[in-house]
N, C-alpha and C. Protein backbone atom coordinates (compact mmCIF):
# COMPACT_ATOMS: atom_id res chain seq x y z
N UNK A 1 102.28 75.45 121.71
CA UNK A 1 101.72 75.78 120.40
C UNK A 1 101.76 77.29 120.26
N UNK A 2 102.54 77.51 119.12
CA UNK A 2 102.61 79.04 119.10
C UNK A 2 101.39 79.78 118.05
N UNK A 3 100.90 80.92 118.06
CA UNK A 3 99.71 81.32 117.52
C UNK A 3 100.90 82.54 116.84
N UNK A 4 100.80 82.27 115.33
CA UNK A 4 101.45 83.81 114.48
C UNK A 4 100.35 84.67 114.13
N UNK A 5 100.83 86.02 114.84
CA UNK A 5 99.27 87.06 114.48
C UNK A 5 99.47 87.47 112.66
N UNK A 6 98.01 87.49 112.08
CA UNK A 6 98.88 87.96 110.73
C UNK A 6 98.24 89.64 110.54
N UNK A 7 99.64 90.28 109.89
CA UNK A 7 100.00 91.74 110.02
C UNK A 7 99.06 91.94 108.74
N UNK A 8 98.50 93.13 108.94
CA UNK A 8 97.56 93.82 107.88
C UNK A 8 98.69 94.81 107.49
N UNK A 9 98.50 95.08 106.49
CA UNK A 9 99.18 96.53 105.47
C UNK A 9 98.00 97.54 105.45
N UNK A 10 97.43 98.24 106.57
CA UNK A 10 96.77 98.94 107.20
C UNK A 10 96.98 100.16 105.45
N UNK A 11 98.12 100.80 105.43
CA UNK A 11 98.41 101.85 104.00
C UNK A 11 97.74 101.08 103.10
N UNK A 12 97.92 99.40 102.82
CA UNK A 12 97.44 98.95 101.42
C UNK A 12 95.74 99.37 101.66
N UNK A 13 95.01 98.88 102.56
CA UNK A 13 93.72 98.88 103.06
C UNK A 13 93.26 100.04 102.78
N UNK A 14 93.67 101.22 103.33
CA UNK A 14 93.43 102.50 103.24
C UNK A 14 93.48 102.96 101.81
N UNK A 15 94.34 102.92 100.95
CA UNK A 15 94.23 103.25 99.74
C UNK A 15 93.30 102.63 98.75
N UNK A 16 93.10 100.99 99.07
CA UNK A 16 92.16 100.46 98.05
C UNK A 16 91.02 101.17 98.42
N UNK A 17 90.68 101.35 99.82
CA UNK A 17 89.19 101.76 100.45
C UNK A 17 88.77 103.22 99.44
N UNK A 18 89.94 104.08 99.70
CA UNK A 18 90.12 104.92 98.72
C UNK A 18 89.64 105.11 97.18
N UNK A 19 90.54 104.14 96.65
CA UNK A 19 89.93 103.86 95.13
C UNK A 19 88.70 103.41 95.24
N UNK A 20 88.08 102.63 96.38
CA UNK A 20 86.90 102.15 95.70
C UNK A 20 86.07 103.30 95.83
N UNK A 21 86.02 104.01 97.19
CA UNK A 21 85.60 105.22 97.26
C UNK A 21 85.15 106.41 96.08
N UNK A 22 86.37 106.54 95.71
CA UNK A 22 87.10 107.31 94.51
C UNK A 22 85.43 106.72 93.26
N UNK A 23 85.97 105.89 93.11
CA UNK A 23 84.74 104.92 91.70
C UNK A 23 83.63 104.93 92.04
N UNK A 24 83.16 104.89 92.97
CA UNK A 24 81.71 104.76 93.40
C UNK A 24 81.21 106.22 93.70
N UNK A 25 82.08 107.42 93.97
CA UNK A 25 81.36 109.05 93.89
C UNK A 25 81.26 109.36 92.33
N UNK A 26 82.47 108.66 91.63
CA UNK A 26 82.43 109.03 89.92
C UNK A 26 80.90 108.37 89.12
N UNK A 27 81.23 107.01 89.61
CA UNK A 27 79.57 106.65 88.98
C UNK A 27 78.48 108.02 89.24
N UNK A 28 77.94 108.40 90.27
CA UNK A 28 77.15 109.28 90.51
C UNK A 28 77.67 110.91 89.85
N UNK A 29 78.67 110.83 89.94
CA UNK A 29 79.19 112.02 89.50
C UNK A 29 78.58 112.21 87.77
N UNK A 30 78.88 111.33 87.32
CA UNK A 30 78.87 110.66 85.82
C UNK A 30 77.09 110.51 85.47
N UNK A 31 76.10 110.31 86.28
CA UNK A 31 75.00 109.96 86.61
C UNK A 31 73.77 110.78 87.52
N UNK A 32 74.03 112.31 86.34
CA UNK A 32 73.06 113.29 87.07
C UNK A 32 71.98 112.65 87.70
N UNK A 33 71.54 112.37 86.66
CA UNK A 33 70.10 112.07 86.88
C UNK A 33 69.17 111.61 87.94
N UNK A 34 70.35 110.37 88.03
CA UNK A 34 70.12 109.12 89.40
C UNK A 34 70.85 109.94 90.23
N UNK A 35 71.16 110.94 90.79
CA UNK A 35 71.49 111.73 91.61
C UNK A 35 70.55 113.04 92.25
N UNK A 36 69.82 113.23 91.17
CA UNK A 36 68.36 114.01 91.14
C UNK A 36 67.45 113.44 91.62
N UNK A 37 67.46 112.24 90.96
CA UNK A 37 65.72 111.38 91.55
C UNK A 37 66.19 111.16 92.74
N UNK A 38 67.34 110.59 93.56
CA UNK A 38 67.18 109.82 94.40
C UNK A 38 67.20 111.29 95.42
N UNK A 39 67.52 112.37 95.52
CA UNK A 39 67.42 113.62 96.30
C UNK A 39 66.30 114.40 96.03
N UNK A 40 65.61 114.08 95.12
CA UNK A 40 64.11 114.62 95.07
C UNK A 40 63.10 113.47 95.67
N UNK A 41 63.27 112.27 95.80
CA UNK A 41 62.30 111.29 96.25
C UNK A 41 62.67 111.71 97.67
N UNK A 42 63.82 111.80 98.21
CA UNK A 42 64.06 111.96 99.72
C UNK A 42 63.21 113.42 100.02
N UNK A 43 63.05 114.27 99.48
CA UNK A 43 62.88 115.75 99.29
C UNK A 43 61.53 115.43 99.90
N UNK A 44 60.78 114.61 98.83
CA UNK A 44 59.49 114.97 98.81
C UNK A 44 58.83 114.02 99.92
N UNK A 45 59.07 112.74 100.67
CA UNK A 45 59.35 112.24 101.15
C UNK A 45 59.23 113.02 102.78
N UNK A 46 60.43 113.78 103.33
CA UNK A 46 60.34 114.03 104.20
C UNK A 46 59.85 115.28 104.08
N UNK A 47 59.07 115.78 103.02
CA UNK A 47 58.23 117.57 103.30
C UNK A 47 57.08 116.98 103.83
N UNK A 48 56.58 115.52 103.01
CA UNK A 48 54.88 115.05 103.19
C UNK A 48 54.45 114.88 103.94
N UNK A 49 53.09 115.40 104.70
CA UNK A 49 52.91 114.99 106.18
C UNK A 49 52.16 113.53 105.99
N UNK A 50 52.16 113.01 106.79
CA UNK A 50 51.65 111.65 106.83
C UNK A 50 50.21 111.65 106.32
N UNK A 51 49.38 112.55 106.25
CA UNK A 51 47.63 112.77 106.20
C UNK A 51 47.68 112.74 104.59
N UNK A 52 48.82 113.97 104.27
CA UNK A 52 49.15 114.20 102.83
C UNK A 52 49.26 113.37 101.48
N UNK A 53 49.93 112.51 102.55
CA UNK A 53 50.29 111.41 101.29
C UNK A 53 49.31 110.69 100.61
N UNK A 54 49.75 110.74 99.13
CA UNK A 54 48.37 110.10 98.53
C UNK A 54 47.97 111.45 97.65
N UNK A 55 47.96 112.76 98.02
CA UNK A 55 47.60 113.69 98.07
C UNK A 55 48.01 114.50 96.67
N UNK A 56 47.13 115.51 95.89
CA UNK A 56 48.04 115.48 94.79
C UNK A 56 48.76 114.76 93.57
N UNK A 57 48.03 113.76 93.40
CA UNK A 57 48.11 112.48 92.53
C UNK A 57 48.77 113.18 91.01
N UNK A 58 48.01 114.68 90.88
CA UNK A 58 48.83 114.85 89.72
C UNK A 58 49.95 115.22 89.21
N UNK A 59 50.69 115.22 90.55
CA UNK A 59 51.67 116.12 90.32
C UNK A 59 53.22 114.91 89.96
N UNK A 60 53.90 115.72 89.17
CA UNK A 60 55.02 114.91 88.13
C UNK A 60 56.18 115.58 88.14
N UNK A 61 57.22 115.31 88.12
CA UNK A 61 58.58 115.30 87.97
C UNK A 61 59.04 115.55 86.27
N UNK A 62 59.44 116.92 86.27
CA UNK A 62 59.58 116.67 84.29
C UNK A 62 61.62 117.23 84.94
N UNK A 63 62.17 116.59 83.44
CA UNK A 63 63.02 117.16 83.45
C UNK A 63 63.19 118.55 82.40
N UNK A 64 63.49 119.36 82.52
CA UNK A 64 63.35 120.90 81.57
C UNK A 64 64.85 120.84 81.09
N UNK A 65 64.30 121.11 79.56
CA UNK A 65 65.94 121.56 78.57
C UNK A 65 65.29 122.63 77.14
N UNK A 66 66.15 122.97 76.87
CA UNK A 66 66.08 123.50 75.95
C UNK A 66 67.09 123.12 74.39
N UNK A 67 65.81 123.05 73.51
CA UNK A 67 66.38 122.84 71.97
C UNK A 67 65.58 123.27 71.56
N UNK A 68 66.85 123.98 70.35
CA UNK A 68 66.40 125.43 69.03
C UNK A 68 65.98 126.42 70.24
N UNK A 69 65.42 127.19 70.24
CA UNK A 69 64.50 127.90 70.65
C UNK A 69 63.72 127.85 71.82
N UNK A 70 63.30 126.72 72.53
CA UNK A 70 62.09 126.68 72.92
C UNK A 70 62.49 125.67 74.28
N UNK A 71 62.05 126.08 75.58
CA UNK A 71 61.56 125.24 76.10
C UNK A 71 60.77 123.74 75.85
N UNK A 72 61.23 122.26 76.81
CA UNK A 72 60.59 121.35 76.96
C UNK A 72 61.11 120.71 78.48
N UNK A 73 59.59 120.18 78.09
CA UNK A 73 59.95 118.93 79.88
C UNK A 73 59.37 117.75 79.40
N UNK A 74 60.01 116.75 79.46
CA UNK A 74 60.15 115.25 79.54
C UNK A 74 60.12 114.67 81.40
N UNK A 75 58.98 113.70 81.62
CA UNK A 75 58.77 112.93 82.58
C UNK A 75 60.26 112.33 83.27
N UNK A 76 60.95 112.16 84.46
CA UNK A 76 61.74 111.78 84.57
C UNK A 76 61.70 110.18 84.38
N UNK A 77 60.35 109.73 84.66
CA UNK A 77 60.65 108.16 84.94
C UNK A 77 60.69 107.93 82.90
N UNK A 78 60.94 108.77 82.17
CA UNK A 78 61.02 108.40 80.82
C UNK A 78 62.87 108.79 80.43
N UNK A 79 63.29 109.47 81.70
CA UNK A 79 64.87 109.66 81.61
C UNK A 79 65.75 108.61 81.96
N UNK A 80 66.55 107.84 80.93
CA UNK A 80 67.65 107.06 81.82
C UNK A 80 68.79 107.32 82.43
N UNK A 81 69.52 108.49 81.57
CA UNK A 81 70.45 109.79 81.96
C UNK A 81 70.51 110.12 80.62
N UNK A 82 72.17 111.24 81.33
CA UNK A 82 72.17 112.53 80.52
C UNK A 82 73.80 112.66 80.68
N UNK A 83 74.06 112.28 79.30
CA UNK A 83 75.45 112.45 78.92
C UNK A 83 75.85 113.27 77.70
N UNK A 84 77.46 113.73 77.90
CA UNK A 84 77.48 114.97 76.93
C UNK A 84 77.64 114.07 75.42
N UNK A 85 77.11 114.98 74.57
CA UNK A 85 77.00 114.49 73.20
C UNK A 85 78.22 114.42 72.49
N UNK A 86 78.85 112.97 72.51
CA UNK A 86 80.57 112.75 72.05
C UNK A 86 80.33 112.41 70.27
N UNK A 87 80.65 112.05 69.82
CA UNK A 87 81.21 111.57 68.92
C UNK A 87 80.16 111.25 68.64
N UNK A 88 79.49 111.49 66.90
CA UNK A 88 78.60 110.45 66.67
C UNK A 88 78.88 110.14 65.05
N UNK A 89 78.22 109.09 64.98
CA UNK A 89 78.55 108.12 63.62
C UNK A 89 77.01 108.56 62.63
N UNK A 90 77.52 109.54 61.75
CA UNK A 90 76.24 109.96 60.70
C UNK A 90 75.55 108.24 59.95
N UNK A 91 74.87 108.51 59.93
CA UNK A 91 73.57 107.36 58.58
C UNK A 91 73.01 108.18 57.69
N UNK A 92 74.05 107.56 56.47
CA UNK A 92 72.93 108.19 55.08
C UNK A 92 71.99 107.40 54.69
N UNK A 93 71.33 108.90 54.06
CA UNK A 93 69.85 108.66 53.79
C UNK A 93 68.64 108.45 54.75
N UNK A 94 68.74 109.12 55.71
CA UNK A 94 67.98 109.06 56.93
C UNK A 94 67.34 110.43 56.88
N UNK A 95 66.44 110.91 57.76
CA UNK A 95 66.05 112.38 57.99
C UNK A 95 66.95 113.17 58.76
N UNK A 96 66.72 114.69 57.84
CA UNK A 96 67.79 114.91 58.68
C UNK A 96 67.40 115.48 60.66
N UNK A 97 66.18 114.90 60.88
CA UNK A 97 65.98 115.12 62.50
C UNK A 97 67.07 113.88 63.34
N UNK A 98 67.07 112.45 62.49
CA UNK A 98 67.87 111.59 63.13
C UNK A 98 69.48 112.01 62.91
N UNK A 99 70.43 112.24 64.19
CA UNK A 99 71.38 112.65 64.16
C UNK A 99 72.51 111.66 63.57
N UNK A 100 72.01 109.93 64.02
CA UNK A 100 73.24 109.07 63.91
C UNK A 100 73.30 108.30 65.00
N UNK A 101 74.15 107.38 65.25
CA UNK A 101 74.38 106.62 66.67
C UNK A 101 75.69 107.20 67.06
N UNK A 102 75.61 107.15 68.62
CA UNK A 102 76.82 107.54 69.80
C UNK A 102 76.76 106.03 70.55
N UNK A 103 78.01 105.96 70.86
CA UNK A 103 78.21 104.55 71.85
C UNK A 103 77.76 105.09 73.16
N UNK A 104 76.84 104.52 73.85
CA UNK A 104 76.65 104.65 75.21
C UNK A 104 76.85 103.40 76.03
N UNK A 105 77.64 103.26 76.68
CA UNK A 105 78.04 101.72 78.03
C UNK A 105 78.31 101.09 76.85
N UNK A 106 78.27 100.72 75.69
CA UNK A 106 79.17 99.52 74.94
C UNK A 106 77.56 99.46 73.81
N UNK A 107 76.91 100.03 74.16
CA UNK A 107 75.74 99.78 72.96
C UNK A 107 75.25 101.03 72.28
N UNK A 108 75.10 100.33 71.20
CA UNK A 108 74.18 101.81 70.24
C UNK A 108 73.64 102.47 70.48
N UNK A 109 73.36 103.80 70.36
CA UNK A 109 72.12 104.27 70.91
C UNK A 109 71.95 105.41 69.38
N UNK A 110 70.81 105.33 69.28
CA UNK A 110 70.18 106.31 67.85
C UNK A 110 69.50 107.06 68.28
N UNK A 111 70.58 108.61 67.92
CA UNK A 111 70.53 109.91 68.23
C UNK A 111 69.41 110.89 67.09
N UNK A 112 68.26 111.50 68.09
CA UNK A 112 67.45 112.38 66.85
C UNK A 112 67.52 113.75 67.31
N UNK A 113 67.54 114.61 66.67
CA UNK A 113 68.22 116.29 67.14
C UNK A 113 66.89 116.84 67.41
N UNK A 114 66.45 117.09 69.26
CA UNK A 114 65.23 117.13 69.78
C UNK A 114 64.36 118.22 68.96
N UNK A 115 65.17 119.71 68.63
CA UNK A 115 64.48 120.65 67.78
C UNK A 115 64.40 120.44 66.73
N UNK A 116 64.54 119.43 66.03
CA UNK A 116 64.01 119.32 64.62
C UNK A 116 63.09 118.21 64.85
N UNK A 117 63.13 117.34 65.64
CA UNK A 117 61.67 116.22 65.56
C UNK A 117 60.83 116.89 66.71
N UNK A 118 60.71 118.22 67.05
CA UNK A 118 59.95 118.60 67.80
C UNK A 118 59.26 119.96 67.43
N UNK A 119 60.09 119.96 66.37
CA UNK A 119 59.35 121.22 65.31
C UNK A 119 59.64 122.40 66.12
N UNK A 120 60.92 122.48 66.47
CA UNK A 120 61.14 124.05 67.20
C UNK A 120 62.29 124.67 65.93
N UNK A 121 62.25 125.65 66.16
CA UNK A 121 62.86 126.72 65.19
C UNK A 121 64.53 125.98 65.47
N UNK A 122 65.28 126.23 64.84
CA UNK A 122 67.17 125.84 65.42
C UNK A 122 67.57 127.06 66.03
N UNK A 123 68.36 126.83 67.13
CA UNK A 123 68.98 127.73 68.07
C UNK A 123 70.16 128.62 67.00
N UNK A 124 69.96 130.15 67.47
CA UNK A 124 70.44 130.64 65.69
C UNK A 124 72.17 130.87 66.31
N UNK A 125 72.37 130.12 67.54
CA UNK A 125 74.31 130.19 68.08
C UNK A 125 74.14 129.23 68.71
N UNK A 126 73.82 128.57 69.17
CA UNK A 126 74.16 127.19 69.84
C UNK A 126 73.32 126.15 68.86
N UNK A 127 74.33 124.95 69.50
CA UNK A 127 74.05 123.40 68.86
C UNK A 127 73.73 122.24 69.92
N UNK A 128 73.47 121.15 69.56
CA UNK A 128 73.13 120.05 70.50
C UNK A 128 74.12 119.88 71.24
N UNK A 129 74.31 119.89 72.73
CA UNK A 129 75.71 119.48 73.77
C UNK A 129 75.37 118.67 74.06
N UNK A 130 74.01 117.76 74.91
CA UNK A 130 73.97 116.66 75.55
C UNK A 130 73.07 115.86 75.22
N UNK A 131 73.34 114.47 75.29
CA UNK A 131 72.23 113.45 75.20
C UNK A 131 71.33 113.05 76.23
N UNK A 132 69.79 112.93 76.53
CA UNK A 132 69.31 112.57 77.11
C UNK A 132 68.80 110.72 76.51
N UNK A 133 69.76 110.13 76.92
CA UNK A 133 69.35 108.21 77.04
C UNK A 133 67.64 108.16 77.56
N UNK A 134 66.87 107.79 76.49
CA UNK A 134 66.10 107.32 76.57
C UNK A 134 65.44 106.16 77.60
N UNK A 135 64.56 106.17 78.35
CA UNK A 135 63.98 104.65 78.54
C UNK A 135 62.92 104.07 78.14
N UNK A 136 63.03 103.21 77.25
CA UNK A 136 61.59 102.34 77.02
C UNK A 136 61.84 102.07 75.51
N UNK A 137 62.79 102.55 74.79
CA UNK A 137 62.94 102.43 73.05
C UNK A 137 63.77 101.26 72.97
N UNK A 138 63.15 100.74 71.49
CA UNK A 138 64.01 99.39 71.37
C UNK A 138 63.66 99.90 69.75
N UNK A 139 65.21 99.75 68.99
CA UNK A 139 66.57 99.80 70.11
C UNK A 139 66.41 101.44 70.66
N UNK A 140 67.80 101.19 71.55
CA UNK A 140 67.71 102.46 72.65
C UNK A 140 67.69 103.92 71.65
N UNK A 141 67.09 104.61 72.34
CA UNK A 141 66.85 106.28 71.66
C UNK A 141 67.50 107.16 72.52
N UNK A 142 68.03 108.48 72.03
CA UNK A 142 68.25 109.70 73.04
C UNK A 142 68.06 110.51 72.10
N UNK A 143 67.90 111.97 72.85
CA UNK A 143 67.44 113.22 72.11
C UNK A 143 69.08 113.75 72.40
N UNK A 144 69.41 114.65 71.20
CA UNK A 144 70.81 115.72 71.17
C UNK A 144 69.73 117.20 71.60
N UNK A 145 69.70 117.71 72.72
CA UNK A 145 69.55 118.51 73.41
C UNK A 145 70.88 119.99 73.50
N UNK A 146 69.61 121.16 73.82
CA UNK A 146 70.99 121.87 74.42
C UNK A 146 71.34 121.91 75.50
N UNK A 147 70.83 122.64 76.32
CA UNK A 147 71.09 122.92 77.89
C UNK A 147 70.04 122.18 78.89
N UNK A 148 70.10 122.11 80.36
CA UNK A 148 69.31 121.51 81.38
C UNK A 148 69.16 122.95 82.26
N UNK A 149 67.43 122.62 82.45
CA UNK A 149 67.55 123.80 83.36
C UNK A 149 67.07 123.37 85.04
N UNK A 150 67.11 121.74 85.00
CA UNK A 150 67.27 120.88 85.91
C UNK A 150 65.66 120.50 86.32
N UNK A 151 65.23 119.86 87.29
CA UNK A 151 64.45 118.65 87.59
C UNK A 151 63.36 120.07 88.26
N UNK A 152 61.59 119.75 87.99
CA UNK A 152 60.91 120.71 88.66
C UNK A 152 59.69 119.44 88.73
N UNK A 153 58.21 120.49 90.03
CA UNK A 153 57.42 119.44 89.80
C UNK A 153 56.32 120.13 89.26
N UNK A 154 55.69 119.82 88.58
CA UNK A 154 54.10 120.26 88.09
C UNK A 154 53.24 119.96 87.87
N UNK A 155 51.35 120.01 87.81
CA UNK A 155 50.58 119.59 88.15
C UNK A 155 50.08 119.70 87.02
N UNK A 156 49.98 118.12 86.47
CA UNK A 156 49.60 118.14 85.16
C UNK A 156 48.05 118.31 84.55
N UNK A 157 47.22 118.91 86.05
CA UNK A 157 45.88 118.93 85.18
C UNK A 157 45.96 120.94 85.65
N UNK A 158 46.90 121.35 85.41
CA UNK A 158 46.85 122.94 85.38
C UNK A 158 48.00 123.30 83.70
N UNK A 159 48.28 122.20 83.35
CA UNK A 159 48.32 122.37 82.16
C UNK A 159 47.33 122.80 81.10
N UNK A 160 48.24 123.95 80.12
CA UNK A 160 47.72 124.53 79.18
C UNK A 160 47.57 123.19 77.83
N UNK A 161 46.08 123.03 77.36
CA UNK A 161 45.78 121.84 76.35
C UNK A 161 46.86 122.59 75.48
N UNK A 162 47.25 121.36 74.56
CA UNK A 162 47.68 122.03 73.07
C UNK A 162 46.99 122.55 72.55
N UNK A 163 46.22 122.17 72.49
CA UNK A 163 45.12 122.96 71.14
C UNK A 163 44.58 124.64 71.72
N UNK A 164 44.76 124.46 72.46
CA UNK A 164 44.35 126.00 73.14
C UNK A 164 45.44 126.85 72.40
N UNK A 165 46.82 126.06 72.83
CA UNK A 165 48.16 126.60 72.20
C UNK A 165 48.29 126.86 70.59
N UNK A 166 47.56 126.17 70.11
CA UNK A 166 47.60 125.59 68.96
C UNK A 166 48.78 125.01 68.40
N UNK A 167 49.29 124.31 69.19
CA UNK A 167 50.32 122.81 68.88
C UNK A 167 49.50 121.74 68.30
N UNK A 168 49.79 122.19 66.89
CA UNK A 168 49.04 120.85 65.93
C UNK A 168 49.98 120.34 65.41
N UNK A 169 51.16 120.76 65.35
CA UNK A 169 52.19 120.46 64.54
C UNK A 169 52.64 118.92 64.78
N UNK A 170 52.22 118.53 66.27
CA UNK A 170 52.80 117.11 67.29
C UNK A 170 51.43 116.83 67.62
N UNK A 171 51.30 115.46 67.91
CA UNK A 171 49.96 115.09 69.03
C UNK A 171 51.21 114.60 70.50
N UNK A 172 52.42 114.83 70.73
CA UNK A 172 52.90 114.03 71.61
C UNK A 172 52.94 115.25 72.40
N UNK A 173 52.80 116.60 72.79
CA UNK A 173 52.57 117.78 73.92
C UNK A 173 51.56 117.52 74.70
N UNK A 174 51.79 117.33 75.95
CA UNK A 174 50.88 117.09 77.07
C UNK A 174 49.98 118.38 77.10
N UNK A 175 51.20 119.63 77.21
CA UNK A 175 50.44 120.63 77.22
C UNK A 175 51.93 121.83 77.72
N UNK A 176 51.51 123.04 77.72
CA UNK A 176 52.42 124.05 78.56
C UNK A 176 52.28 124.49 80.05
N UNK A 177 53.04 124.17 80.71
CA UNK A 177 53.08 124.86 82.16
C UNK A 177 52.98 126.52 81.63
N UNK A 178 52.51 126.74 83.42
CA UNK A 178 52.97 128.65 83.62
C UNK A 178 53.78 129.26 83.55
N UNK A 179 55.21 128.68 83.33
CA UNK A 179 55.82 129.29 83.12
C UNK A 179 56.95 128.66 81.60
N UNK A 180 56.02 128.63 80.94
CA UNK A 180 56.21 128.39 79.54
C UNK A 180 56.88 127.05 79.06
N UNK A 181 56.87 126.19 80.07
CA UNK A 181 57.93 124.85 79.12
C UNK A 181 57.04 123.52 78.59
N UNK A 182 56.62 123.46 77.73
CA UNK A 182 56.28 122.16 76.71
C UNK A 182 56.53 121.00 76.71
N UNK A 183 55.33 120.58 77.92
CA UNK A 183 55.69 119.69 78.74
C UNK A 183 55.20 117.70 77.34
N UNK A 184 56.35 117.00 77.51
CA UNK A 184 55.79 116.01 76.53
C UNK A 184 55.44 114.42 77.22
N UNK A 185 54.25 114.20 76.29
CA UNK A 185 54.01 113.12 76.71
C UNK A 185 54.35 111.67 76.30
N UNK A 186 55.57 111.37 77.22
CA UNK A 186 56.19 110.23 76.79
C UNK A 186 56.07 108.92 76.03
N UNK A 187 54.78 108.94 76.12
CA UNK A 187 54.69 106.80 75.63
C UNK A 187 54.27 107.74 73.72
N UNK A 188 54.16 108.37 73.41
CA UNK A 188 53.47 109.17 72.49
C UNK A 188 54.49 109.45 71.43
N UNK A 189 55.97 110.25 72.08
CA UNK A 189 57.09 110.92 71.85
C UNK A 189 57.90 109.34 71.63
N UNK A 190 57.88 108.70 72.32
CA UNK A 190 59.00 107.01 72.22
C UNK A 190 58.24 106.34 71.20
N UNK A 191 57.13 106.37 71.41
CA UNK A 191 56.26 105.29 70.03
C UNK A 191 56.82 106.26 68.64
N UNK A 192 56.95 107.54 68.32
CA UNK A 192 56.97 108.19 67.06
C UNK A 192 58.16 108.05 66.77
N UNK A 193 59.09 107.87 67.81
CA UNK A 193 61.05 107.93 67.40
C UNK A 193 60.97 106.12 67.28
N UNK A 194 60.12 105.42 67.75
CA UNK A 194 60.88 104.34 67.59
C UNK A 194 60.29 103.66 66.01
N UNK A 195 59.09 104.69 65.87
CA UNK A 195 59.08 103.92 64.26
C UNK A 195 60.08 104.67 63.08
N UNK A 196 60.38 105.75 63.72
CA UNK A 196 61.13 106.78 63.02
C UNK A 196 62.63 106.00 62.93
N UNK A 197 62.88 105.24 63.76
CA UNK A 197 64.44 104.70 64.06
C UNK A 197 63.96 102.90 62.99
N UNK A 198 63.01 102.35 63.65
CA UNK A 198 62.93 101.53 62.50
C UNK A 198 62.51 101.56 61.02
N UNK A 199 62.26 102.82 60.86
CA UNK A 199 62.16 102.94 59.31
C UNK A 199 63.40 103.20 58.50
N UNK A 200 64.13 104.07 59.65
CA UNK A 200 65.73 104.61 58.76
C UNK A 200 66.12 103.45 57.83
């Protein structure tokens, strides 16, 4: 009884391993965000001493950007990501803070231009570059943002009140950090865009 060994194409192997390789750094590549949290959870993780943990309850993860003018930070667990602002499809007769819908993964998403529903002045040379994808809006929401000045942590009871600030203009400002960014409070900011998106 003869036994036939069967031959691998060792080159074919190697190259698919490759491509899959290849696709699976692009997802992340493509996917700041989830590239942030999961290297800041490790971060914080192995700084904490074991006694520690628990420790600091107030402290939060915002993400910091800027539109018009002004500093803001948004909660990360309220970020789904952050993609550049392509193509979008105007809606008349809407306000003009709602920008329109952009296709994101194969579904709608309804775009509002963060410095105008946030009552900041407009940036007097730059315009909206990126979308921050919402989580928790139905249907889905993102803000047209300008720049990221990337992921920080801060302790939300050394926040400056609004009203101290005198931010009456919003009730959705948690408050201002020390070093000036306008920090918002999410379930507050998603409840006001999502009646704003079902009224259009």
């Amino acid at each position: 009884m003869s036994c036939q060994r069967k031959r691998f194409d060792w080159r074919k192997i190697h190259d698919d391993l490759a491509l899959r390789l290849a696709g699976f750094a692009a997802t992340y590549e493509h996917n700041p965000v989830r590239v942030a949290r999961l290297l800041e959870e490790r971060t914080l993780r192995l700084a904490q001493a074991p006694a520690a943990r628990g420790a600091g309850a107030t402290l939060t993860r915002i993400l910091v950007f800027t539109a018009g003018n002004e500093r803001f930070g948004l909660g990360l667990e309220w970020v789904q990501e952050i993609c550049p602002l392509g193509r979008i499809a105007s809606l008349p007769g809407v306000s003009s803070a709602l920008v329109g819908l952009i296709n994101w993964r194969g579904e709608f998403v309804v775009v509002f231009d963060a410095a105008r529903r946030l009552g900041s002045a407009p940036a007097t040379q730059t315009s909206p570059r990126h979308a921050i994808v919402l989580r928790g809006g139905e249907p889905r929401l993102a803000l047209a943002v300008g720049d990221f000045e990337g992921l920080v942590r801060i302790d939300v009871a050394q926040l400056q009140a609004p009203e101290q600030l005198g931010l009456t203009r919003h009730n959705f400002f948690k408050g201002m950090s020390a070093d000036a960014v306008l920090v918002l409070d999410g379930d507050r900011l998603i409840g006001s865009l999502n009646e704003d998106a079902r009224a259009a």
